[in-house]
PDB file of N, CA and C in Angstrom:
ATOM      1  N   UNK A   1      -1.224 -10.431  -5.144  1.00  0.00           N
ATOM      2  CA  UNK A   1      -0.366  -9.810  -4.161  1.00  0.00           C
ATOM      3  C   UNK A   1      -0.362 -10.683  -2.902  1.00  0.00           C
ATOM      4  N   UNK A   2       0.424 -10.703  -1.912  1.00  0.00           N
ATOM      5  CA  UNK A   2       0.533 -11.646  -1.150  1.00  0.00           C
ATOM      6  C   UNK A   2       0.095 -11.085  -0.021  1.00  0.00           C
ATOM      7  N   UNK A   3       0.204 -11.650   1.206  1.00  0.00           N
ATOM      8  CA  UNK A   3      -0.493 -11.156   2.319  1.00  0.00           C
ATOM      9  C   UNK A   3       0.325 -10.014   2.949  1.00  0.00           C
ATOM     10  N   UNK A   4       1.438  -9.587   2.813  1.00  0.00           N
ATOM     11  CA  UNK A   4       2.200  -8.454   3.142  1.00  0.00           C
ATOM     12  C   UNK A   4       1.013  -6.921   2.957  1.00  0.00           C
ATOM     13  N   UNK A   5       1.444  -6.075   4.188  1.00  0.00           N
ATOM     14  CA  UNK A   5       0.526  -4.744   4.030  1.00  0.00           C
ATOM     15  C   UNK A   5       0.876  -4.188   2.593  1.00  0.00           C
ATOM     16  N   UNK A   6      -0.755  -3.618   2.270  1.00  0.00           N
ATOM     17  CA  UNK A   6      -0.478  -2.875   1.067  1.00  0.00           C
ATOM     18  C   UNK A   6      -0.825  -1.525   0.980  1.00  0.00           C
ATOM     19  N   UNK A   7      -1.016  -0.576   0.420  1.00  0.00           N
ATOM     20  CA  UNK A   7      -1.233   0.888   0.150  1.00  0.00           C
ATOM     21  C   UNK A   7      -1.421   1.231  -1.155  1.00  0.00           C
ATOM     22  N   UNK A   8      -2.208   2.635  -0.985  1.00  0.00           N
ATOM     23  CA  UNK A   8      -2.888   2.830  -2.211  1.00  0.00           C
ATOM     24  C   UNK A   8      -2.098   3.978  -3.098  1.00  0.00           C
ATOM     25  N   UNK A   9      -1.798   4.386  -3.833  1.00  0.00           N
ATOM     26  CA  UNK A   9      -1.200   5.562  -4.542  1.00  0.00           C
ATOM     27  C   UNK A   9      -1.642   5.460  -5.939  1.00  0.00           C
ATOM     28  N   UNK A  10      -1.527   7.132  -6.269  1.00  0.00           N
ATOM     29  CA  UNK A  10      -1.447   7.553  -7.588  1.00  0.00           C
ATOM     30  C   UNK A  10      -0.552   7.573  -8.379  1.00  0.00           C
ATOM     31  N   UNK A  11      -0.592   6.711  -9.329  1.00  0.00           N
ATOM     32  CA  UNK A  11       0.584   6.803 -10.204  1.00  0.00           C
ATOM     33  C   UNK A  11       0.738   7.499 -11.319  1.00  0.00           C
ATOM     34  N   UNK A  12       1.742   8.190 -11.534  1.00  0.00           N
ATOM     35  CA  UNK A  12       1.444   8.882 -13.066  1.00  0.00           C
ATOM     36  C   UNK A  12       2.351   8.416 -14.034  1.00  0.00           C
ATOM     37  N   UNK A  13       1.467   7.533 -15.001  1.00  0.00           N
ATOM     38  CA  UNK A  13       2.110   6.721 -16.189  1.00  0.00           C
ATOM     39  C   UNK A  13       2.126   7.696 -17.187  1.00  0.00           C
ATOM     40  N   UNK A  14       1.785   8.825 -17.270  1.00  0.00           N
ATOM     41  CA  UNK A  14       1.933   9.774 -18.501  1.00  0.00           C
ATOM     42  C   UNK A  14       1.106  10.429 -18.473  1.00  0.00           C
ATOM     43  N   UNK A  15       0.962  11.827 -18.790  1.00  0.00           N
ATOM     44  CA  UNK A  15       0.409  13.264 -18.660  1.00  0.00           C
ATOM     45  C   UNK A  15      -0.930  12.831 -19.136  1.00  0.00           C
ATOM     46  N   UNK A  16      -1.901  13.056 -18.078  1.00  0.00           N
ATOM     47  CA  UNK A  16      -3.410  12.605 -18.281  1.00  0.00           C
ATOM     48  C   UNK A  16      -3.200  11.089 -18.026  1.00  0.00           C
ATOM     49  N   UNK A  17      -2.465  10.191 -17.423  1.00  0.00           N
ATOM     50  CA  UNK A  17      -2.526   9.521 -16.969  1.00  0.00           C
ATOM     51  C   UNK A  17      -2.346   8.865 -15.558  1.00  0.00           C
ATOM     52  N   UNK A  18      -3.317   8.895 -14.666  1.00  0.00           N
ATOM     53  CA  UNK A  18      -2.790   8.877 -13.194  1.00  0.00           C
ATOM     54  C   UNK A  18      -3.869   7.996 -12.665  1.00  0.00           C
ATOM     55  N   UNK A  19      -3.597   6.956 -12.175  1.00  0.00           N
ATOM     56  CA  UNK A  19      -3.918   5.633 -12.259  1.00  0.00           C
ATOM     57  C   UNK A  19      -3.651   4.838 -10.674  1.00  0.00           C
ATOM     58  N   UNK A  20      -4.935   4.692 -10.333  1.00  0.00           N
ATOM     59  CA  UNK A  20      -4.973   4.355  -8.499  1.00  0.00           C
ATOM     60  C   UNK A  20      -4.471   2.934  -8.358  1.00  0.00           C
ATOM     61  N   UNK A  21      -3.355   2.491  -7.847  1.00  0.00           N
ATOM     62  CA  UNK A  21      -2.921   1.218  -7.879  1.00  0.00           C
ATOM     63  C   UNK A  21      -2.448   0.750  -6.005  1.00  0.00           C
ATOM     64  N   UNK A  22      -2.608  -0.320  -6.189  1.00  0.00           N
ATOM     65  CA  UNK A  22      -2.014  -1.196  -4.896  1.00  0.00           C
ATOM     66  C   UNK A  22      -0.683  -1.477  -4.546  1.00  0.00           C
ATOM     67  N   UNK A  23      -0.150  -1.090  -3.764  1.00  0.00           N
ATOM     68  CA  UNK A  23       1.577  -1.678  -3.921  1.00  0.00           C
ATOM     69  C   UNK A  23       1.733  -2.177  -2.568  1.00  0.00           C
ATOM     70  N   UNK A  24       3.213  -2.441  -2.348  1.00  0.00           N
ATOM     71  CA  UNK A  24       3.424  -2.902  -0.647  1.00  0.00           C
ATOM     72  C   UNK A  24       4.125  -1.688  -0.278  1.00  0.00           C
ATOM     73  N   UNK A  25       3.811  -1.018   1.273  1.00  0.00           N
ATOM     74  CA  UNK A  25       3.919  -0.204   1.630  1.00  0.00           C
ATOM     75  C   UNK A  25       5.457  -0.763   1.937  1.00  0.00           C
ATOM     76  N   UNK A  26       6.283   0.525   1.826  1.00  0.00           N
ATOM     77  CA  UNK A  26       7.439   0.221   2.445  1.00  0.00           C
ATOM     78  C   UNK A  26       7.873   0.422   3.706  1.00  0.00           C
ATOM     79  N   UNK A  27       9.304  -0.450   3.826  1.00  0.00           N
ATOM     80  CA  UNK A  27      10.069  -0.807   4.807  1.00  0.00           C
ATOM     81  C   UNK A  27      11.077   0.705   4.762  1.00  0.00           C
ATOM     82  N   UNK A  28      11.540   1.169   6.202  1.00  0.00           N
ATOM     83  CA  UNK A  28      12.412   2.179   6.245  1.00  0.00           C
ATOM     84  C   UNK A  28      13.908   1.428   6.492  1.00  0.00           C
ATOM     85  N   UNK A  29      14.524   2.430   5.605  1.00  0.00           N
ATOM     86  CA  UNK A  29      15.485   2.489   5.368  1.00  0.00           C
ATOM     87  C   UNK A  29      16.604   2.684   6.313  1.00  0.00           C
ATOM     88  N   UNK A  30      17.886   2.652   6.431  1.00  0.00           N
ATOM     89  CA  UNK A  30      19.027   3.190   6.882  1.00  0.00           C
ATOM     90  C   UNK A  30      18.548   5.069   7.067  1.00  0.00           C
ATOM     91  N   UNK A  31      18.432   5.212   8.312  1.00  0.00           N
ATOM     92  CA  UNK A  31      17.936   6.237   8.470  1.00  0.00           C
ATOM     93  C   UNK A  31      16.866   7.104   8.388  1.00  0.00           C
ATOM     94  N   UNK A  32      15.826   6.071   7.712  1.00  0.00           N
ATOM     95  CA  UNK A  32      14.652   6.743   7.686  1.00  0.00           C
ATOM     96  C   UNK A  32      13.541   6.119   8.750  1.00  0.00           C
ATOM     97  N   UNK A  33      12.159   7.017   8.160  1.00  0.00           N
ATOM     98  CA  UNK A  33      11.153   6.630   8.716  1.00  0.00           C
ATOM     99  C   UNK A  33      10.008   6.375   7.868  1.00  0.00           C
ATOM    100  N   UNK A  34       8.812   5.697   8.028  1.00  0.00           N
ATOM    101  CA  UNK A  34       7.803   5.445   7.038  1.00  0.00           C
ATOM    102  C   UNK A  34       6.647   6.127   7.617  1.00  0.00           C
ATOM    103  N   UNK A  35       5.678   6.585   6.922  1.00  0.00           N
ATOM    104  CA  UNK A  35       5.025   7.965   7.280  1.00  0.00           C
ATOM    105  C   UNK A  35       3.368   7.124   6.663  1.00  0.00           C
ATOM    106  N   UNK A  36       2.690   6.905   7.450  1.00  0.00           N
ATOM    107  CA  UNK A  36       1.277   6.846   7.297  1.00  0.00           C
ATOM    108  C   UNK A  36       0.783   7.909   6.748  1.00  0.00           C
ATOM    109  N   UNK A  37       0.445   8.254   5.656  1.00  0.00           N
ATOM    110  CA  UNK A  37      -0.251   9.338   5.293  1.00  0.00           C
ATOM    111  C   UNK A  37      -1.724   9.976   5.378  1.00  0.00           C
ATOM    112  N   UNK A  38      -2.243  10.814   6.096  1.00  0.00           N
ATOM    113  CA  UNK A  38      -3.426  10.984   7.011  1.00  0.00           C
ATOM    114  C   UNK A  38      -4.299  12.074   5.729  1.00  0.00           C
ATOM    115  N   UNK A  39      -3.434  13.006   5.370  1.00  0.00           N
ATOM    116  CA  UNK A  39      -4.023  13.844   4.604  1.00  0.00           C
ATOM    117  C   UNK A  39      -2.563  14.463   3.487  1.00  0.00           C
ATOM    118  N   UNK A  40      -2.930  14.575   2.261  1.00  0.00           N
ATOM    119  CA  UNK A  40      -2.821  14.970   1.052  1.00  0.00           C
ATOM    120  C   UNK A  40      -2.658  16.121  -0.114  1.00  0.00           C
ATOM    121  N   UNK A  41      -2.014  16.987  -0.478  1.00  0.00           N
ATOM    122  CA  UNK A  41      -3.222  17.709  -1.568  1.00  0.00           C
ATOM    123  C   UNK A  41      -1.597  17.755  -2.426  1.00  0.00           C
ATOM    124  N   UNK A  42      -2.092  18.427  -4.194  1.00  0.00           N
ATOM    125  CA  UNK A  42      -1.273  18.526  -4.697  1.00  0.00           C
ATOM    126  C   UNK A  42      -0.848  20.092  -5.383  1.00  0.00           C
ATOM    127  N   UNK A  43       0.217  20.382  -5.417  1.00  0.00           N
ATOM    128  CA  UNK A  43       0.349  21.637  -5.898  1.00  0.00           C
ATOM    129  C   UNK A  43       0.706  22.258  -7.428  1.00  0.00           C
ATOM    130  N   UNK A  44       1.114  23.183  -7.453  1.00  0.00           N
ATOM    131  CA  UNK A  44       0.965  23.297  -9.054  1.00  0.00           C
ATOM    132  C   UNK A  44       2.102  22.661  -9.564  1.00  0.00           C
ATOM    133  N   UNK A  45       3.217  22.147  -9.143  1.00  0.00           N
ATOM    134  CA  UNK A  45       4.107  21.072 -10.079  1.00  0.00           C
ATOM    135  C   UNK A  45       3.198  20.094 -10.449  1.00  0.00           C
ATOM    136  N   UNK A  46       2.572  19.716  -9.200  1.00  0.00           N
ATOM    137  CA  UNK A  46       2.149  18.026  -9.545  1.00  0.00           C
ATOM    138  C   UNK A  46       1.436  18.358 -10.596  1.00  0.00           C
ATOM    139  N   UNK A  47       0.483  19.601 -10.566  1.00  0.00           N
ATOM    140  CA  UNK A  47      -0.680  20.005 -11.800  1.00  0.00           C
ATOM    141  C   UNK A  47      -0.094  19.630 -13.243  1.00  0.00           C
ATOM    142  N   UNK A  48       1.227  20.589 -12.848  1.00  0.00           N
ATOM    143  CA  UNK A  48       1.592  20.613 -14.868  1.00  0.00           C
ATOM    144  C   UNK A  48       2.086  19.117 -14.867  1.00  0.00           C
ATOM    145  N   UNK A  49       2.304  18.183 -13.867  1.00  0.00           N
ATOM    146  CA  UNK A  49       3.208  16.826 -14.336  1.00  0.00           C
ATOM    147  C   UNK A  49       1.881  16.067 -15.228  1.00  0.00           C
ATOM    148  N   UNK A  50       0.341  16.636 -14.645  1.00  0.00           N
ATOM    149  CA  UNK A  50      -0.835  15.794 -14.687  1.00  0.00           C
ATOM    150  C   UNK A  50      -0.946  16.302 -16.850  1.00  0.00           C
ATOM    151  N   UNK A  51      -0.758  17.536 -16.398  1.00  0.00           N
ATOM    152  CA  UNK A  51      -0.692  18.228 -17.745  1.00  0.00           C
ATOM    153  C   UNK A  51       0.169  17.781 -19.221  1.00  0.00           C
ATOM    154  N   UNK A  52       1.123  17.707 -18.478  1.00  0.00           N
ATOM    155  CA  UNK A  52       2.447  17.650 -19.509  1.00  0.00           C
ATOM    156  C   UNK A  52       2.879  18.940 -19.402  1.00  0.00           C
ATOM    157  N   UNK A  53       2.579  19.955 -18.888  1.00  0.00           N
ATOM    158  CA  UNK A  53       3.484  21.311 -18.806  1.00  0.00           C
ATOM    159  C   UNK A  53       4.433  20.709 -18.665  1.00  0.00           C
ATOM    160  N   UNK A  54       5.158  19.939 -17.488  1.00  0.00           N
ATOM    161  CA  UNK A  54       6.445  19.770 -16.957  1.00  0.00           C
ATOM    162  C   UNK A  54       6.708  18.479 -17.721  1.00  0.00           C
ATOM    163  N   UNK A  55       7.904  18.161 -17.941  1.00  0.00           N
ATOM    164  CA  UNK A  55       8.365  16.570 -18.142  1.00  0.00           C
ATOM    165  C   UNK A  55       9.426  16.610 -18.061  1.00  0.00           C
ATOM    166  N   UNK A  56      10.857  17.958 -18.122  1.00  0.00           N
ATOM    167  CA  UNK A  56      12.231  17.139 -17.802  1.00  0.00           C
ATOM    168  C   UNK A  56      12.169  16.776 -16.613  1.00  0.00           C
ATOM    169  N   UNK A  57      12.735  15.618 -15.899  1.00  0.00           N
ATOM    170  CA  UNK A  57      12.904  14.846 -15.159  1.00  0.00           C
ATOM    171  C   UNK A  57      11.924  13.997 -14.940  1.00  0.00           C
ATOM    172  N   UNK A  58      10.911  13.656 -15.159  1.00  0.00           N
ATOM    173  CA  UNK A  58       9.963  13.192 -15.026  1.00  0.00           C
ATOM    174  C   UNK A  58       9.848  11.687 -15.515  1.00  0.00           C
ATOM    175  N   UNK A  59       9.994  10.784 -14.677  1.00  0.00           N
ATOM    176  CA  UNK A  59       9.958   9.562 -15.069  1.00  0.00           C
ATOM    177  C   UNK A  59       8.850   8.680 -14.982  1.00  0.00           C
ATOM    178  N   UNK A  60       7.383   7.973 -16.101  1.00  0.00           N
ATOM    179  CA  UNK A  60       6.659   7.280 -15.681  1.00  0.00           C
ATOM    180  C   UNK A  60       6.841   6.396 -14.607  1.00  0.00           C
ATOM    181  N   UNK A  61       5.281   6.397 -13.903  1.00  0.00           N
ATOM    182  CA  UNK A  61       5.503   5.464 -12.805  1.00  0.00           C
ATOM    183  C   UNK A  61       5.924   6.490 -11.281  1.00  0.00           C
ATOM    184  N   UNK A  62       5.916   7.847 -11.359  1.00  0.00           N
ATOM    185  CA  UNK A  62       6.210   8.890 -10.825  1.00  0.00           C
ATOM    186  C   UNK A  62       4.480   8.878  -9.699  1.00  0.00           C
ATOM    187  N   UNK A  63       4.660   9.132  -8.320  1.00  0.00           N
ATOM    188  CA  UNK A  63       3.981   9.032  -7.747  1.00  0.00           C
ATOM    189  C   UNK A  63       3.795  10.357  -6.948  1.00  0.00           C
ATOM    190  N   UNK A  64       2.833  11.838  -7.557  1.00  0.00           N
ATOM    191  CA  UNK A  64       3.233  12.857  -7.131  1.00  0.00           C
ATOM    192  C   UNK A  64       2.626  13.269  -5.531  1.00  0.00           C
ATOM    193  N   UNK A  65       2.402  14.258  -5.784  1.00  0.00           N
ATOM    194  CA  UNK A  65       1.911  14.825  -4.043  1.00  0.00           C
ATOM    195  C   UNK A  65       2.698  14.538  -2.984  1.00  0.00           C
ATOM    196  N   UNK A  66       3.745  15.674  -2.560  1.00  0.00           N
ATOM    197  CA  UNK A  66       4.603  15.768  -1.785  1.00  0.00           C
ATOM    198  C   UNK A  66       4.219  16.536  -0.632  1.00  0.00           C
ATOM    199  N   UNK A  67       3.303  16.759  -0.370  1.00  0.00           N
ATOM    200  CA  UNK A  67       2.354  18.319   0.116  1.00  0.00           C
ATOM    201  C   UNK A  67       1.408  16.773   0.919  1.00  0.00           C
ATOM    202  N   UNK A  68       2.439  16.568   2.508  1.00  0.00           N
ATOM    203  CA  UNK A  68       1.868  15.278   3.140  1.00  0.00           C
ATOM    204  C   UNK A  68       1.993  15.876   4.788  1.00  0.00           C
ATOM    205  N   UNK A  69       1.094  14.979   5.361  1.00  0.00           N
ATOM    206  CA  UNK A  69       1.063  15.471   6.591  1.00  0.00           C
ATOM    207  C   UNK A  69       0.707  13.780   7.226  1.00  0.00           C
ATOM    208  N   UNK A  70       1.091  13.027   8.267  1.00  0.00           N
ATOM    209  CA  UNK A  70       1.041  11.751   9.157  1.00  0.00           C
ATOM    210  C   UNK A  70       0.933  11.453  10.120  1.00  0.00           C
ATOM    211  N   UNK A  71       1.712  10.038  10.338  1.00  0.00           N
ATOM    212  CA  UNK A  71       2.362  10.043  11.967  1.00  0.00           C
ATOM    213  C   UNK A  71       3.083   8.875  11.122  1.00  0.00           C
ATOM    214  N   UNK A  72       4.451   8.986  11.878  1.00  0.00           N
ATOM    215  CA  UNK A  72       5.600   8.067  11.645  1.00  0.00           C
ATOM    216  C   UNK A  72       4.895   6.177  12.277  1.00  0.00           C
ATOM    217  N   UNK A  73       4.861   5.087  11.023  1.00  0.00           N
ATOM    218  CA  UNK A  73       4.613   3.695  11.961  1.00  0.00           C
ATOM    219  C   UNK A  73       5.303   3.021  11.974  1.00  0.00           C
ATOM    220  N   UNK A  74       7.219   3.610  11.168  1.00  0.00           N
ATOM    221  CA  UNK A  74       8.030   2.485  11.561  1.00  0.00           C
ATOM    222  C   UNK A  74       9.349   3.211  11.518  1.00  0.00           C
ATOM    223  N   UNK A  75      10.378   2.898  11.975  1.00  0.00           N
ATOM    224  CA  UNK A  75      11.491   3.787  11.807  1.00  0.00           C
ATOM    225  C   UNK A  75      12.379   3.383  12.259  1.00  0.00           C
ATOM    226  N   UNK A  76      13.420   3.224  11.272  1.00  0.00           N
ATOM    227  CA  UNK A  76      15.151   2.954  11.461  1.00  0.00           C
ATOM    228  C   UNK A  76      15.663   3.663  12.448  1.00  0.00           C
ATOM    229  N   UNK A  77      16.455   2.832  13.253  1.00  0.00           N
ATOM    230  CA  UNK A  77      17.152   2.972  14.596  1.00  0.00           C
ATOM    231  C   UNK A  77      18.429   4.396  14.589  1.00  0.00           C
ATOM    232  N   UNK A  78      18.643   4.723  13.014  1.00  0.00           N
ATOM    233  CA  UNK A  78      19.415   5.971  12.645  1.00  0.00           C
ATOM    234  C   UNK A  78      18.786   7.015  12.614  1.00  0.00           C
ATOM    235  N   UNK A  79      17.367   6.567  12.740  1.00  0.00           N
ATOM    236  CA  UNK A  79      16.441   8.161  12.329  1.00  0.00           C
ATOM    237  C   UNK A  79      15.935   8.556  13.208  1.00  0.00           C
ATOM    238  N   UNK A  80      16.791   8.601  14.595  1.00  0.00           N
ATOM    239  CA  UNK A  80      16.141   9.833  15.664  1.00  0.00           C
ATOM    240  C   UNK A  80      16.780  10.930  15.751  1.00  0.00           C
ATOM    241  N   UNK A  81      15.843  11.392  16.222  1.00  0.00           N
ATOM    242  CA  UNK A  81      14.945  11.844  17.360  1.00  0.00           C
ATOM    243  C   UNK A  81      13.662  11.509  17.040  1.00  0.00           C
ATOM    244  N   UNK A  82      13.151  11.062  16.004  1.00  0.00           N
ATOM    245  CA  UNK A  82      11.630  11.013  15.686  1.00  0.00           C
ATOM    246  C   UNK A  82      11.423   9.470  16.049  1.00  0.00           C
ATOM    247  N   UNK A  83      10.335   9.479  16.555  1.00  0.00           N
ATOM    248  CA  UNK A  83       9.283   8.544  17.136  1.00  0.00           C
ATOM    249  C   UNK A  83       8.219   7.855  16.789  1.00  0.00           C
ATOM    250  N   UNK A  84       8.060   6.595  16.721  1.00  0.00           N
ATOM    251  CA  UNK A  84       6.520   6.274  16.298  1.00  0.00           C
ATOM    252  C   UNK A  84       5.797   6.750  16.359  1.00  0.00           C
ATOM    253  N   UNK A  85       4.595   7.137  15.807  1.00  0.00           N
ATOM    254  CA  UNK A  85       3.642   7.757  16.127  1.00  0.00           C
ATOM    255  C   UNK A  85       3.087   9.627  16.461  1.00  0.00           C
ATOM    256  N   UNK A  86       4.789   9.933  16.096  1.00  0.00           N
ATOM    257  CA  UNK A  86       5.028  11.463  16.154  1.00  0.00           C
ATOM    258  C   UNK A  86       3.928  12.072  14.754  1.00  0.00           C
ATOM    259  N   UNK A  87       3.483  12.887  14.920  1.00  0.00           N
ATOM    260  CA  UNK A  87       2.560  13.385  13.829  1.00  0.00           C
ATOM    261  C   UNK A  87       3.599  14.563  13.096  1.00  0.00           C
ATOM    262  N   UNK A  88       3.725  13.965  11.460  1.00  0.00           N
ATOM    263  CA  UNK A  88       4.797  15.105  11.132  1.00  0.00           C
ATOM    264  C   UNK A  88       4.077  15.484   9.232  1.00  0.00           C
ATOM    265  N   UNK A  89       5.101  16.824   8.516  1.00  0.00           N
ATOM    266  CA  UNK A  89       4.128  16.710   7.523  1.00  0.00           C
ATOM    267  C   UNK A  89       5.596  16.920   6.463  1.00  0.00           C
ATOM    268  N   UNK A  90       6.169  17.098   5.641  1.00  0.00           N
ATOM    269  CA  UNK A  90       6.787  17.583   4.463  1.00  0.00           C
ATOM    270  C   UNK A  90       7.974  18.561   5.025  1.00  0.00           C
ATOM    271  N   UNK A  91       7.606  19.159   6.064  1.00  0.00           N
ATOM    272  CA  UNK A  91       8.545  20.626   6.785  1.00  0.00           C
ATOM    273  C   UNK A  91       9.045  19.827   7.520  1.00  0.00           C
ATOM    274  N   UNK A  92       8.944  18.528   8.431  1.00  0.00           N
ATOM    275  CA  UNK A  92       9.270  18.131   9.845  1.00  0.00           C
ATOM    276  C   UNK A  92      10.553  18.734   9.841  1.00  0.00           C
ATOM    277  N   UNK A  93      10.498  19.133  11.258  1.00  0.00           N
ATOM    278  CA  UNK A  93      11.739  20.046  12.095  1.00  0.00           C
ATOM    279  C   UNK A  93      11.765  19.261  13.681  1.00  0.00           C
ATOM    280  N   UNK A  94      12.940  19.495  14.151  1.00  0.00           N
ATOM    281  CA  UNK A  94      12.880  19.206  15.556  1.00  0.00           C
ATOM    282  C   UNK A  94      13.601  19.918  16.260  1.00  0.00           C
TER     283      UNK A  94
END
């Protein structure tokens, strides 16, 4: 991997498969923001994805836990009102 920042995530390559890998954190988008992630947890979708309960839509390589809380460290010039460093979680409202 090259010297670009990296980050850690769970990947889920297939039910009972979820697999701690390195990637490059991303760049925001046209309107977005990129969200340092401070704290975590997962809920019962992510459970059955871990399971195989769930699989329509479900594409390996699926990176679950949506259930996030941060602070914004980079953000497209379309995506205000929010701010560097604003602490936000999954609900953000303004």
């Amino acid at each position: 991997m090259s010297n670009d920042k990296v980050m850690q995530a769970a990947v889920l390559n297939a039910p009972g498969d979820l697999e701690l890998v390195r990637c490059p954190v991303p760049k925001a988008g046209a309107g977005e923001v990129v969200l340092k992630v401070e704290a975590n947890t997962l809920c019962g979708t992510d459970y059955r994805l871990y399971t195989g309960a769930k699989t329509a839509g479900v594409r390996p390589g699926v990176v679950p836990g949506h259930e996030i809380a941060g602070r914004i460290v980079e953000i497209d010039e379309d995506a205000a009102p929010f701010l560097p460093g604003a602490k936000v979680g999954d609900q953000a409202t303004v």
